[in-house]
Protein backbone atom coordinates (compact mmCIF):
# COMPACT_ATOMS: atom_id res chain seq x y z
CA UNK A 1 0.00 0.00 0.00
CA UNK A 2 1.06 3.39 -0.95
CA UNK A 3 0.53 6.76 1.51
CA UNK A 4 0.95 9.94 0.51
CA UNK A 5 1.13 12.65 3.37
CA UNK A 6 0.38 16.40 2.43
CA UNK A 7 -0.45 15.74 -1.54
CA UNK A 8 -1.03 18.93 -3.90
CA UNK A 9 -1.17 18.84 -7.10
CA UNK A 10 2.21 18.74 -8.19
CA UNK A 11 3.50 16.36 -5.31
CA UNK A 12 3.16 15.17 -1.79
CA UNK A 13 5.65 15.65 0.97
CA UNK A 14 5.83 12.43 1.67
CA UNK A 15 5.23 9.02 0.05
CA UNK A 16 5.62 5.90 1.83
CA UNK A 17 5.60 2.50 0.38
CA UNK A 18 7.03 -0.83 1.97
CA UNK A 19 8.50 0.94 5.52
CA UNK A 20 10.22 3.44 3.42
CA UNK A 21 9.36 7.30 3.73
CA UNK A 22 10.48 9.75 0.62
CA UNK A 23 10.20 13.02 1.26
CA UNK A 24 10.28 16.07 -1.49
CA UNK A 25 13.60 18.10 -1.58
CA UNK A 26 13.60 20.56 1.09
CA UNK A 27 15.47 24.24 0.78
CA UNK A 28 15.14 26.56 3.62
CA UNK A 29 15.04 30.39 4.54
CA UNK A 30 18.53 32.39 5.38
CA UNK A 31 21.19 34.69 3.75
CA UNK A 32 24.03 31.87 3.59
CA UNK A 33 24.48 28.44 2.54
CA UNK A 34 24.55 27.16 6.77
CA UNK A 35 21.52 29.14 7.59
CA UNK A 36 19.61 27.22 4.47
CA UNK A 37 20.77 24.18 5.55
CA UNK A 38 19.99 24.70 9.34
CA UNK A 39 16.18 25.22 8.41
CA UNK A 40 16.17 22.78 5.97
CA UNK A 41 17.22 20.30 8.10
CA UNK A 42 14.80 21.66 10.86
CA UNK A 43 11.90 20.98 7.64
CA UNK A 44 13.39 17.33 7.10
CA UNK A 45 13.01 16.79 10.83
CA UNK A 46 9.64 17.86 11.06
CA UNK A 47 8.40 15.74 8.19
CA UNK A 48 10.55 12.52 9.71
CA UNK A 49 7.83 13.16 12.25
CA UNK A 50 5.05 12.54 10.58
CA UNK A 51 6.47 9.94 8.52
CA UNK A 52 6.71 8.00 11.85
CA UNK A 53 10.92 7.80 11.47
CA UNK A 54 13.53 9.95 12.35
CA UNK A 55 17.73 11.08 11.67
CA UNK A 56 18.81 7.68 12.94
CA UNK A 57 16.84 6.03 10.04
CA UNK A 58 18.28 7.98 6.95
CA UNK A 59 18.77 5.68 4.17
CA UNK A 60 19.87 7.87 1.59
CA UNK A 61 20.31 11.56 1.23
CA UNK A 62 20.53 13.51 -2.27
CA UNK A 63 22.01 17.22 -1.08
CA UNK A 64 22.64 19.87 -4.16
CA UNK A 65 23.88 23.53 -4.22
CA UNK A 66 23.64 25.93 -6.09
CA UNK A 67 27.86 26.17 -6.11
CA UNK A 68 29.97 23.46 -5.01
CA UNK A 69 32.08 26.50 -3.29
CA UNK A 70 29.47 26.28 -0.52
CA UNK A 71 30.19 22.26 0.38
CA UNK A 72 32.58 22.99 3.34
CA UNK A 73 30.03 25.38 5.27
CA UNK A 74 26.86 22.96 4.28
CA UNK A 75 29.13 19.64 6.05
CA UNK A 76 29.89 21.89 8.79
CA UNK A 77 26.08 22.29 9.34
CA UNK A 78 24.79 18.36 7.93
CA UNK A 79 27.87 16.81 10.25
CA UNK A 80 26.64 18.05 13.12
CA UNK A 81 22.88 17.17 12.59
CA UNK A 82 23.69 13.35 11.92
CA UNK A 83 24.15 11.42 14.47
CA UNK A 84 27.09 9.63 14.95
CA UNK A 85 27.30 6.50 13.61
CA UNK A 86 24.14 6.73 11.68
CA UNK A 87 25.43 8.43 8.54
CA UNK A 88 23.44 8.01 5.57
CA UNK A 89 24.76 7.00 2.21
CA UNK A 90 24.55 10.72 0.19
CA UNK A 91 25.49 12.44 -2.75
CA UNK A 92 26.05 15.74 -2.91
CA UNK A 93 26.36 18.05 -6.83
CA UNK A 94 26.09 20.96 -8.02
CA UNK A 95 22.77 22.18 -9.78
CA UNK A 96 20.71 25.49 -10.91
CA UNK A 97 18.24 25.21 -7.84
CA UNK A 98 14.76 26.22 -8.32
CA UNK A 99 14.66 29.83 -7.38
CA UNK A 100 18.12 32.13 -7.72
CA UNK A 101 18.36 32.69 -3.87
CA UNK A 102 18.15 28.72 -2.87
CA UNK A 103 21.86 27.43 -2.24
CA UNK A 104 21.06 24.25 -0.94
CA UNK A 105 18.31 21.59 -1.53
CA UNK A 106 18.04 18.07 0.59
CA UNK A 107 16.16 15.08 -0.78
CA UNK A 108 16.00 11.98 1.78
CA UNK A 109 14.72 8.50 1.95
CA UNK A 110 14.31 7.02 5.66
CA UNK A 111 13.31 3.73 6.86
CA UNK A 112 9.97 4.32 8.96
């Protein structure tokens, strides 16, 4: 069975299927790369919630920026949210985000 949480039109915020929880990319609000990434992760909490999971269950996490310049602030900012010894496997590139003042967007998949 298949439950979507939060559905629009375009997409829901999360879909889980088979224990598994996807949420949408997340961006957050700030001036700088680590203040995007602080409230994004503060969004990807918040939805791990209501998925019924939480950081310790991260499967996989997709991160881009906007410029690859950016990387050492956003680790500084992600290493300190994960908890140790429960580090996802990630990627992290570089692409044109959706709006011109987004630096960092954060896709994860979590084990519920």
């Amino acid at each position: 069975m298949i439950e979507r949480i939060e559905t629009g039109t375009r997409m829901s915020k999360i879909v889980k299927h088979g224990g598994v929880a996807y949420l949408c990319g997340q961006v957050g609000d700030g001036a700088d790369v680590a203040a995007q990434t602080r409230d994004c992760l503060s969004r990807v909490d918040a939805l791990l919630e209501k998925a019924g999971s939480s950081r310790e269950n991260i499967l996989q996490a997709i991160i881009w920026l906007s410029d690859m310049a950016d990387f050492a602030a956003m680790n500084e900012v992600w290493d300190a949210w994960v908890p140790q010894g429960h580090a996802p496997a990630r990627a992290c590139g570089e692409a044109r985000l959706a709006r011109p003042d987004l630096k960092v967007e954060i896709i994860i998949t979590a084990a519920c």
